[in-house]
N, C-alpha and C. Protein backbone atom coordinates (compact mmCIF):
# COMPACT_ATOMS: atom_id res chain seq x y z
N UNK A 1 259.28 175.30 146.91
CA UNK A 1 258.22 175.80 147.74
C UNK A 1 258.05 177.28 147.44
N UNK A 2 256.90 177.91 147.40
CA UNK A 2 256.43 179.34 147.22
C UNK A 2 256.04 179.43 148.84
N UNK A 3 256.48 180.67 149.05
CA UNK A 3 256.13 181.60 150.28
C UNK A 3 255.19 182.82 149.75
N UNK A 4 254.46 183.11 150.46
CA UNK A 4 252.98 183.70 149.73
C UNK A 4 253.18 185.00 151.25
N UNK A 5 253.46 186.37 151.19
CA UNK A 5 253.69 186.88 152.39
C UNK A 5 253.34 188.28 151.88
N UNK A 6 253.35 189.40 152.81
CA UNK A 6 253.33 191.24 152.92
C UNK A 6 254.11 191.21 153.17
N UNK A 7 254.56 192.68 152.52
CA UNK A 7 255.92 193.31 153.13
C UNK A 7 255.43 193.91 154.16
N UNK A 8 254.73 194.85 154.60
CA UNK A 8 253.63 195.23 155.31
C UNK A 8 254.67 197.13 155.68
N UNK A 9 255.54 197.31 154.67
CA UNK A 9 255.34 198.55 154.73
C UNK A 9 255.03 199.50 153.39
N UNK A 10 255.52 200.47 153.62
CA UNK A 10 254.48 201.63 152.58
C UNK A 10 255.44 201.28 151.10
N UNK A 11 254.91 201.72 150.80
CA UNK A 11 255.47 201.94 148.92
C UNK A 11 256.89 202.86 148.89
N UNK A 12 257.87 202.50 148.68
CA UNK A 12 258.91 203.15 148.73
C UNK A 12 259.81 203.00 150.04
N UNK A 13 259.43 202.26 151.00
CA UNK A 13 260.10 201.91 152.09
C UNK A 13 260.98 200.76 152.35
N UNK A 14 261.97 200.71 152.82
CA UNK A 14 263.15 199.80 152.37
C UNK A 14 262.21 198.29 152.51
N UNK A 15 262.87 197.19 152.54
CA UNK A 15 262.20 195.99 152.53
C UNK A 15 262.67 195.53 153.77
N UNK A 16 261.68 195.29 154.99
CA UNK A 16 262.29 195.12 155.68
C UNK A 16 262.52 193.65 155.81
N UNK A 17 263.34 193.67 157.48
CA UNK A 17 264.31 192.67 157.07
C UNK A 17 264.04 190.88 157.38
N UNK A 18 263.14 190.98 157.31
CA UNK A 18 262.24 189.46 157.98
C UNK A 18 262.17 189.04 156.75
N UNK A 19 262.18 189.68 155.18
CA UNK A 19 261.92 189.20 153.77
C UNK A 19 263.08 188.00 153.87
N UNK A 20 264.41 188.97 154.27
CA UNK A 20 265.73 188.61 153.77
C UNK A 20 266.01 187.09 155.22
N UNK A 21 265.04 187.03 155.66
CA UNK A 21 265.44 186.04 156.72
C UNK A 21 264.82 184.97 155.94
N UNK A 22 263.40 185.06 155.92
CA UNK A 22 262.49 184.07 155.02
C UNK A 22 263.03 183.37 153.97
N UNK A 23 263.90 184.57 152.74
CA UNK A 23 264.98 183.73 151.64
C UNK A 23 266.02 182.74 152.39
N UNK A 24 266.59 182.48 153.22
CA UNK A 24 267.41 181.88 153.68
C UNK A 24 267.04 180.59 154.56
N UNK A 25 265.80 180.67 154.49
CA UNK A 25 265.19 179.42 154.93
C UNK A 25 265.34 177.99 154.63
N UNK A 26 265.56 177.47 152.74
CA UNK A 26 266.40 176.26 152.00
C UNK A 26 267.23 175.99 153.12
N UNK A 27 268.66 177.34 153.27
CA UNK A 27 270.05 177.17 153.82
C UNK A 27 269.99 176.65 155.08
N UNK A 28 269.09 177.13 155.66
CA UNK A 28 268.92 177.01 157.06
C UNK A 28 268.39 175.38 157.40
N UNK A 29 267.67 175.12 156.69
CA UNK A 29 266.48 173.56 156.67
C UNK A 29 267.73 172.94 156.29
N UNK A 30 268.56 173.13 155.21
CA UNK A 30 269.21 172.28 155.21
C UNK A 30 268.48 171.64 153.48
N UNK A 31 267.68 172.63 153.12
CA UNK A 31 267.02 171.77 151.96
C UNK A 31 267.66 171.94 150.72
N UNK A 32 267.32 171.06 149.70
CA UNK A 32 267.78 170.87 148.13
C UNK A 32 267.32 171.74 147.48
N UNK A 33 265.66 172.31 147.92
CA UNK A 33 264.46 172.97 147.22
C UNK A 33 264.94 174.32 147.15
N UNK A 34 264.35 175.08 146.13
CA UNK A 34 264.64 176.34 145.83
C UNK A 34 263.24 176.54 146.28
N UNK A 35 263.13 178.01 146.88
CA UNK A 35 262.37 179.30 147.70
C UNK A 35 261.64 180.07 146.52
N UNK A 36 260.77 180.33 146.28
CA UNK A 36 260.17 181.52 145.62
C UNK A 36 259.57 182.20 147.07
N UNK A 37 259.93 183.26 147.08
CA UNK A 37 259.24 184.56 147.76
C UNK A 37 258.45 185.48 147.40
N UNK A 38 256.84 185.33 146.97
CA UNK A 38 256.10 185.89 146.69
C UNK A 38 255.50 187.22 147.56
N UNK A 39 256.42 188.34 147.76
CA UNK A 39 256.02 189.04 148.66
C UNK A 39 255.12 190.52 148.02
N UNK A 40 253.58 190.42 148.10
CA UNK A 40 253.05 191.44 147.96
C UNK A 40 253.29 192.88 148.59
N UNK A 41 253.19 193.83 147.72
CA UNK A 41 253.36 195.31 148.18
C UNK A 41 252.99 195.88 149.50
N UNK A 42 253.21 196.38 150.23
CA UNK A 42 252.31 196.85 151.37
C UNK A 42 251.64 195.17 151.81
N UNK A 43 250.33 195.32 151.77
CA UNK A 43 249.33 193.95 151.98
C UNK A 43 248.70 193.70 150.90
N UNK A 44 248.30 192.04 150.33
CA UNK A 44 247.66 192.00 149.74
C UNK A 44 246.61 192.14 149.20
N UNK A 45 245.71 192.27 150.16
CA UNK A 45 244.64 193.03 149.69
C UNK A 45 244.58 194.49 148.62
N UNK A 46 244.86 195.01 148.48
CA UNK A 46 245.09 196.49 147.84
C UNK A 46 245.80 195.91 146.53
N UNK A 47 246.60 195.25 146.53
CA UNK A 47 246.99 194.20 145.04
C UNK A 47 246.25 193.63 144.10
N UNK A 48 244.58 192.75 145.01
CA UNK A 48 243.89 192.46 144.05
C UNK A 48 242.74 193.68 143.30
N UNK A 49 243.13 194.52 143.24
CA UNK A 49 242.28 196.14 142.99
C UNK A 49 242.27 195.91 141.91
N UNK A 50 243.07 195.77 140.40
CA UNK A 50 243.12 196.06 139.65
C UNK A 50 241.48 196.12 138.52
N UNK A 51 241.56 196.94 138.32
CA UNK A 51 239.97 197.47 137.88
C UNK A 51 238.87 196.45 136.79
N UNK A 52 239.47 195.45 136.25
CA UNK A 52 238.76 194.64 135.57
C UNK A 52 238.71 193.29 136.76
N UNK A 53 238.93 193.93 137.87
CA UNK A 53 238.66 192.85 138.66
C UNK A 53 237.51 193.29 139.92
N UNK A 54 236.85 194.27 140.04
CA UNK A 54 235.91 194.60 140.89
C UNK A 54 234.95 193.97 141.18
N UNK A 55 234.41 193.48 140.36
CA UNK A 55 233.05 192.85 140.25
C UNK A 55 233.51 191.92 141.27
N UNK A 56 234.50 190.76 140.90
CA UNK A 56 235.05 189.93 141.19
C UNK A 56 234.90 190.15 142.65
N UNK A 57 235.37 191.02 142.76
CA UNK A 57 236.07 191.67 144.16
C UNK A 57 234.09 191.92 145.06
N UNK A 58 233.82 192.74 144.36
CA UNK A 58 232.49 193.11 145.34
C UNK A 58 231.65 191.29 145.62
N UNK A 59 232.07 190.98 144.86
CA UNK A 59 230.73 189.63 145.08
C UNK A 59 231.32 188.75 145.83
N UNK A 60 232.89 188.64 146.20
CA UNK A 60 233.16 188.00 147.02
C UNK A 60 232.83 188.03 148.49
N UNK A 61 233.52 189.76 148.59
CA UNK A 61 232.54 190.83 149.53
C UNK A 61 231.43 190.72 150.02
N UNK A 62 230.70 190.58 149.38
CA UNK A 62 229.27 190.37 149.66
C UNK A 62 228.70 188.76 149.76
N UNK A 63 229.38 187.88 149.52
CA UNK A 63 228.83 186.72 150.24
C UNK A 63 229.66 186.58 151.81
N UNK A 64 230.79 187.80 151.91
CA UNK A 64 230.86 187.40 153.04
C UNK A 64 230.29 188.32 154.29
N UNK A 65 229.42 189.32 153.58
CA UNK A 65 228.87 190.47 154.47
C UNK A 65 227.61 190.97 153.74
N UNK A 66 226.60 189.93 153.25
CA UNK A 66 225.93 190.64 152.74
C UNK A 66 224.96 191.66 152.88
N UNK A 67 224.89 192.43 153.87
CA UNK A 67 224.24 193.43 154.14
C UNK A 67 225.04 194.38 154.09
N UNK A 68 225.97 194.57 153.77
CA UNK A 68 227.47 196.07 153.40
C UNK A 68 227.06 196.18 152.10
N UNK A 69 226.14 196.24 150.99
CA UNK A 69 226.01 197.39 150.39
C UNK A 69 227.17 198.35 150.33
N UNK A 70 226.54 199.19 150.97
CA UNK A 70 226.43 200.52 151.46
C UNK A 70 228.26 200.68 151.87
N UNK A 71 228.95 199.77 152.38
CA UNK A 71 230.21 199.69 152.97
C UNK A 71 230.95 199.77 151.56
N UNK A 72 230.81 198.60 150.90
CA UNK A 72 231.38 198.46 149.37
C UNK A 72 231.01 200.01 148.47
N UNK A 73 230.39 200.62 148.64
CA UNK A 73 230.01 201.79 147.82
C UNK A 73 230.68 202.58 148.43
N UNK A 74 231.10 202.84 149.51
CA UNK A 74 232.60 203.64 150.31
C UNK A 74 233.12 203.27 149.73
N UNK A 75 233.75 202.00 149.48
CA UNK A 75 235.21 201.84 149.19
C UNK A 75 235.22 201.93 147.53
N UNK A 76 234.19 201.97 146.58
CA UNK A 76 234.43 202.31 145.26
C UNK A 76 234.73 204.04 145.14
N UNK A 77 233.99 204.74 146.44
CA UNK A 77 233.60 205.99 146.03
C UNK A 77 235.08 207.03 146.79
N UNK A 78 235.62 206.30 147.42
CA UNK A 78 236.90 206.89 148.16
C UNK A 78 238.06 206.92 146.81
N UNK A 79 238.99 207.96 147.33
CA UNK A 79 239.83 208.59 146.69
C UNK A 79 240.88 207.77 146.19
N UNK A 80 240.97 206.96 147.49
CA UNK A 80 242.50 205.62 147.02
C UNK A 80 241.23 204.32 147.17
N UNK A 81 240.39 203.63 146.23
CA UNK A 81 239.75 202.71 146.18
C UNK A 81 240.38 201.59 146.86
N UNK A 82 241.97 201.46 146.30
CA UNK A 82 242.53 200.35 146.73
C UNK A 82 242.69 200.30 148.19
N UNK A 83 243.21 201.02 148.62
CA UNK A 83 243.82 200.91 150.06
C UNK A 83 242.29 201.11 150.81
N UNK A 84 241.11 201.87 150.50
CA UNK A 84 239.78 201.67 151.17
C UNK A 84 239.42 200.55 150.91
N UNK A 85 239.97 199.17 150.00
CA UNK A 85 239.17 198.15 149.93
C UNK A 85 240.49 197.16 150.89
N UNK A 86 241.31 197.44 151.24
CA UNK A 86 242.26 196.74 151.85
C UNK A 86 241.82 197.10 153.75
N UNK A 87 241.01 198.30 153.77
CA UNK A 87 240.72 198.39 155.01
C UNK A 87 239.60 197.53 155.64
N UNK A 88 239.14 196.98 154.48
CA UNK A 88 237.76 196.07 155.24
C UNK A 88 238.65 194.97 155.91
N UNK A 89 239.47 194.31 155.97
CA UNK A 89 239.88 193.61 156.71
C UNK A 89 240.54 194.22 158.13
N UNK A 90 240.27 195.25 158.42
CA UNK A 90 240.90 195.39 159.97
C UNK A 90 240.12 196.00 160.61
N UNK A 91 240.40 196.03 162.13
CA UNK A 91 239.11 196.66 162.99
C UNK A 91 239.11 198.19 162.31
N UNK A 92 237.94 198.36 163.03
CA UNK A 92 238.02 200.32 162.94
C UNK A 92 239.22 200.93 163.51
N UNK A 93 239.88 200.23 164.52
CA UNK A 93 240.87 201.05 164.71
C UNK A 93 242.16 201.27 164.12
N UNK A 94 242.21 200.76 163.41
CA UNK A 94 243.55 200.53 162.45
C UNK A 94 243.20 201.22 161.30
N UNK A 95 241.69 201.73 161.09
CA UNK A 95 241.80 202.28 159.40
C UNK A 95 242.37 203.30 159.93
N UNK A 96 242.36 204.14 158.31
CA UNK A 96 242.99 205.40 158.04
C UNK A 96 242.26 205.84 157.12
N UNK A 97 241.49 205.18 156.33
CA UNK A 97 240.79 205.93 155.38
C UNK A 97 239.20 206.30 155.76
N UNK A 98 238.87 207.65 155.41
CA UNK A 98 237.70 208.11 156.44
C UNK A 98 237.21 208.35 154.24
N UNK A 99 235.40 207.97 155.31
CA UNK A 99 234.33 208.58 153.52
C UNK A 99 234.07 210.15 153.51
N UNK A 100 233.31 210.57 152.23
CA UNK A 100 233.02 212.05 152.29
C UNK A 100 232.39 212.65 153.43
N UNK A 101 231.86 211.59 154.87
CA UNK A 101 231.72 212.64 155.59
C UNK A 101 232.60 212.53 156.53
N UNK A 102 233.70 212.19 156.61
CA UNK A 102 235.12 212.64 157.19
C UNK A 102 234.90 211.34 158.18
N UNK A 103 234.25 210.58 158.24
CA UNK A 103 234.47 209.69 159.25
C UNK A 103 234.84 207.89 158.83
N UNK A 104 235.34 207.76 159.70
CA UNK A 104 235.70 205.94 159.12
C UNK A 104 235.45 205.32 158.96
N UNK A 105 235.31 204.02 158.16
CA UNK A 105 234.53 202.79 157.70
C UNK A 105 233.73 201.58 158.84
N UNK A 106 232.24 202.22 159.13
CA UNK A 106 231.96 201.36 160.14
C UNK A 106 231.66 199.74 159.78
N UNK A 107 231.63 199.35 160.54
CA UNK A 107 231.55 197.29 160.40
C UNK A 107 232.56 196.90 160.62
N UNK A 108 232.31 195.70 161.16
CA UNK A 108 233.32 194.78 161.58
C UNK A 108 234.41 194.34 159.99
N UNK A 109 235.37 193.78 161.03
CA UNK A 109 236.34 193.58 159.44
C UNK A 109 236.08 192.55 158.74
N UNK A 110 236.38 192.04 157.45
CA UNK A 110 235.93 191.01 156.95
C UNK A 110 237.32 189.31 157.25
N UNK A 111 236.66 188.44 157.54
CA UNK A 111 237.57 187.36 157.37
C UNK A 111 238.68 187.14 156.10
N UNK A 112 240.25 187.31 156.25
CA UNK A 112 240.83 187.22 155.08
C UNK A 112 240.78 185.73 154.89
N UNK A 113 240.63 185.21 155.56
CA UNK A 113 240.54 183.51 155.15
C UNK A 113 238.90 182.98 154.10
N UNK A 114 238.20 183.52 155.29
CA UNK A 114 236.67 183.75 154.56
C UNK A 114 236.56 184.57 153.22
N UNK A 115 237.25 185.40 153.03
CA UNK A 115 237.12 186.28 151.42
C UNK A 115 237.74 185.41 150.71
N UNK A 116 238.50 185.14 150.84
CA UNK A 116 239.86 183.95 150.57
C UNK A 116 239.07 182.77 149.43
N UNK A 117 238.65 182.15 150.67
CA UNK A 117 237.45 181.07 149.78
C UNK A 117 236.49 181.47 148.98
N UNK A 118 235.75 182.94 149.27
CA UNK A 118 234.79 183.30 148.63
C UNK A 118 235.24 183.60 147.11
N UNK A 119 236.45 184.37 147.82
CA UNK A 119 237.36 184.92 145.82
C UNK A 119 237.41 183.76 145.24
N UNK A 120 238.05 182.71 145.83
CA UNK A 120 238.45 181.37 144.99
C UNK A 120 237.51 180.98 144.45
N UNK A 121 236.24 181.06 144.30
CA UNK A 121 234.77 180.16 143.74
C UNK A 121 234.80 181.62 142.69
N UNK A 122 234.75 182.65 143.02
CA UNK A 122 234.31 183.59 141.86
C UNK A 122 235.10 183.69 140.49
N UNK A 123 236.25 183.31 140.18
CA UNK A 123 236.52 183.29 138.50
C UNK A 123 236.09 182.30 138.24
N UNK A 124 235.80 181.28 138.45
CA UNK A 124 234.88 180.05 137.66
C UNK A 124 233.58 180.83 136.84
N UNK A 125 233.40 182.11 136.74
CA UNK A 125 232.18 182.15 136.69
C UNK A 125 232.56 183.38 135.21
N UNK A 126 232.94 183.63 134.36
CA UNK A 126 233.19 184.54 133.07
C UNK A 126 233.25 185.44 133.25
N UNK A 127 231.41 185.76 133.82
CA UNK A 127 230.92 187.06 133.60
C UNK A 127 231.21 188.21 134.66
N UNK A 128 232.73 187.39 135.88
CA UNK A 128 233.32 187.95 136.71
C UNK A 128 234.92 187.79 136.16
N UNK A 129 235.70 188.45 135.68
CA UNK A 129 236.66 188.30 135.57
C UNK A 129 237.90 188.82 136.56
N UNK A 130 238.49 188.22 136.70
CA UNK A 130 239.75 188.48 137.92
C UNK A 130 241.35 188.47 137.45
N UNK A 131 242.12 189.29 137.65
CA UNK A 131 243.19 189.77 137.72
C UNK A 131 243.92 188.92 138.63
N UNK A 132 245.38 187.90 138.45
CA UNK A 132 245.64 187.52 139.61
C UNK A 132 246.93 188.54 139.46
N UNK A 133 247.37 188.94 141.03
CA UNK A 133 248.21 189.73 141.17
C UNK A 133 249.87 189.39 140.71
N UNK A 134 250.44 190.10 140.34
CA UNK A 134 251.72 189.41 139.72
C UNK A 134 252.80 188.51 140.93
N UNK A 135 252.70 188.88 142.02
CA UNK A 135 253.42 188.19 142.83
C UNK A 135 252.83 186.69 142.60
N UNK A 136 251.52 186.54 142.95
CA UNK A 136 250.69 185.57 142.95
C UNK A 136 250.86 184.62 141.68
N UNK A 137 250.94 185.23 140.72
CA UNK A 137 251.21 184.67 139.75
C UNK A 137 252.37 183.99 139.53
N UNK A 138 253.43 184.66 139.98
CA UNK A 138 254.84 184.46 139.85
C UNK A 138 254.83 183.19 140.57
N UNK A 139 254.21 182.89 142.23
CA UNK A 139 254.11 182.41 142.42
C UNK A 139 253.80 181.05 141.81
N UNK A 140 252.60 181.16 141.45
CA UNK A 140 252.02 179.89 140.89
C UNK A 140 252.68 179.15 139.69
N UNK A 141 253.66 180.12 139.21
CA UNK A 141 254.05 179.35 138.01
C UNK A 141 255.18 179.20 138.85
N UNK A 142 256.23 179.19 139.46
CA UNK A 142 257.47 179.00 140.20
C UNK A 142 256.50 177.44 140.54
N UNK A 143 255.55 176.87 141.23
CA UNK A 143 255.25 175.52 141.25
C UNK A 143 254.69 174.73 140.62
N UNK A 144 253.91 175.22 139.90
CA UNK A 144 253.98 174.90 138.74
C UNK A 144 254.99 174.46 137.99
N UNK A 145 256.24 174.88 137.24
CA UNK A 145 256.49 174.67 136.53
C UNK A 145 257.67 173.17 136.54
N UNK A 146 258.01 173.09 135.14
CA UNK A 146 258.49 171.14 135.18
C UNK A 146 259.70 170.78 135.55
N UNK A 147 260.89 172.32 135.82
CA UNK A 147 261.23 172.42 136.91
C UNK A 147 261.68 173.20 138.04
N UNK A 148 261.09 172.42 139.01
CA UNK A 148 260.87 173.70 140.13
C UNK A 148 262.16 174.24 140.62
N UNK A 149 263.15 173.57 140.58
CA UNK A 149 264.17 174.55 140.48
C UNK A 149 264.91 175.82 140.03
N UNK A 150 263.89 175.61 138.61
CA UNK A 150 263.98 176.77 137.77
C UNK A 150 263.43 178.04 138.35
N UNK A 151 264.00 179.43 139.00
CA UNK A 151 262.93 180.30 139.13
C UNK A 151 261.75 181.15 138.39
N UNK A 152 260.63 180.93 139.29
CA UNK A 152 259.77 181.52 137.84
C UNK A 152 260.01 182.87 137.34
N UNK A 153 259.69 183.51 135.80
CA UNK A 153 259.63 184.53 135.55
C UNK A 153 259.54 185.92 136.67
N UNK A 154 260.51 186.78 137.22
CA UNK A 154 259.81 187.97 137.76
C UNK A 154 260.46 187.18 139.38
N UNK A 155 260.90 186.49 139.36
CA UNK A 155 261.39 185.24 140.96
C UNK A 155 262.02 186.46 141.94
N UNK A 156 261.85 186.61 142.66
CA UNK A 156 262.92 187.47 143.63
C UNK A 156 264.16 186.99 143.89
């Protein structure tokens, strides 16, 4: 089984300790199965950034808000792109990242379930290419592969 999760703190901050509970889950069940723990940096969102993946990224965006324009052009035009595109998912009150006129990203947040599906339809398509994030990846081949016992490449 792959576990697909956030660490949900900053970059350089110990791991906290709910990771190390989650690995011990087999022991606990009582199961045969080996664990992959796919745990993205901070949150996932800010993971799928990687720059040959934007397009990807805005058009998902935009079938799920299509009148944000204007919202998506904040988050290309801000200083940390990534972490301004990881803020569309939470209310206003939780951002932290404010645009050039010092103030914060208005609109409601976007559905991570709803982007979710929207991302999933967009690499079918070439002329959008997408980056899957290495956890994610790791993931997918940990079940993927012929046998799953084996941990995948990069396995925690």
């Amino acid at each position: 089984m792959a576990l697909i999760t956030d660490t949900d703190v900053a970059p350089g901050e110990p791991e906290p300790a709910r990771l190390q509970s989650l690995r011990e889950l087999p022991r606990r069940w009582g199961s045969p199965g080996a664990l992959h723990l796919a745990a993205a940096p901070r949150t996932l969102e800010p993971a799928l950034w990687p720059e040959n993946s934007i397009t990807a990224l805005r058009a998902a965006f935009l079938r799920c808000a299509p009148r944000s324009k204007k919202r998506w052009e904040q988050v290309v035009q801000a200083d940390d792109p990534a972490l301004a595109f990881g803020e569309l998912f939470v209310p206003k009150a939780g951002r932290t990242v404010t645009g050039t006129d010092g103030e914060l990203a208005a609109g409601t947040p976007v559905s991570k379930g709803e982007f979710a599906q929207e991302l999933a339809d967009v690499p079918g398509d070439r002329a959008m290419p997408f980056t899957v994030p290495i956890c994610l990846a790791d993931a997918i081949r940990f079940i993927t592969a012929s046998d799953a016992s084996t941990p995948a490449v990069g396995a925690p």
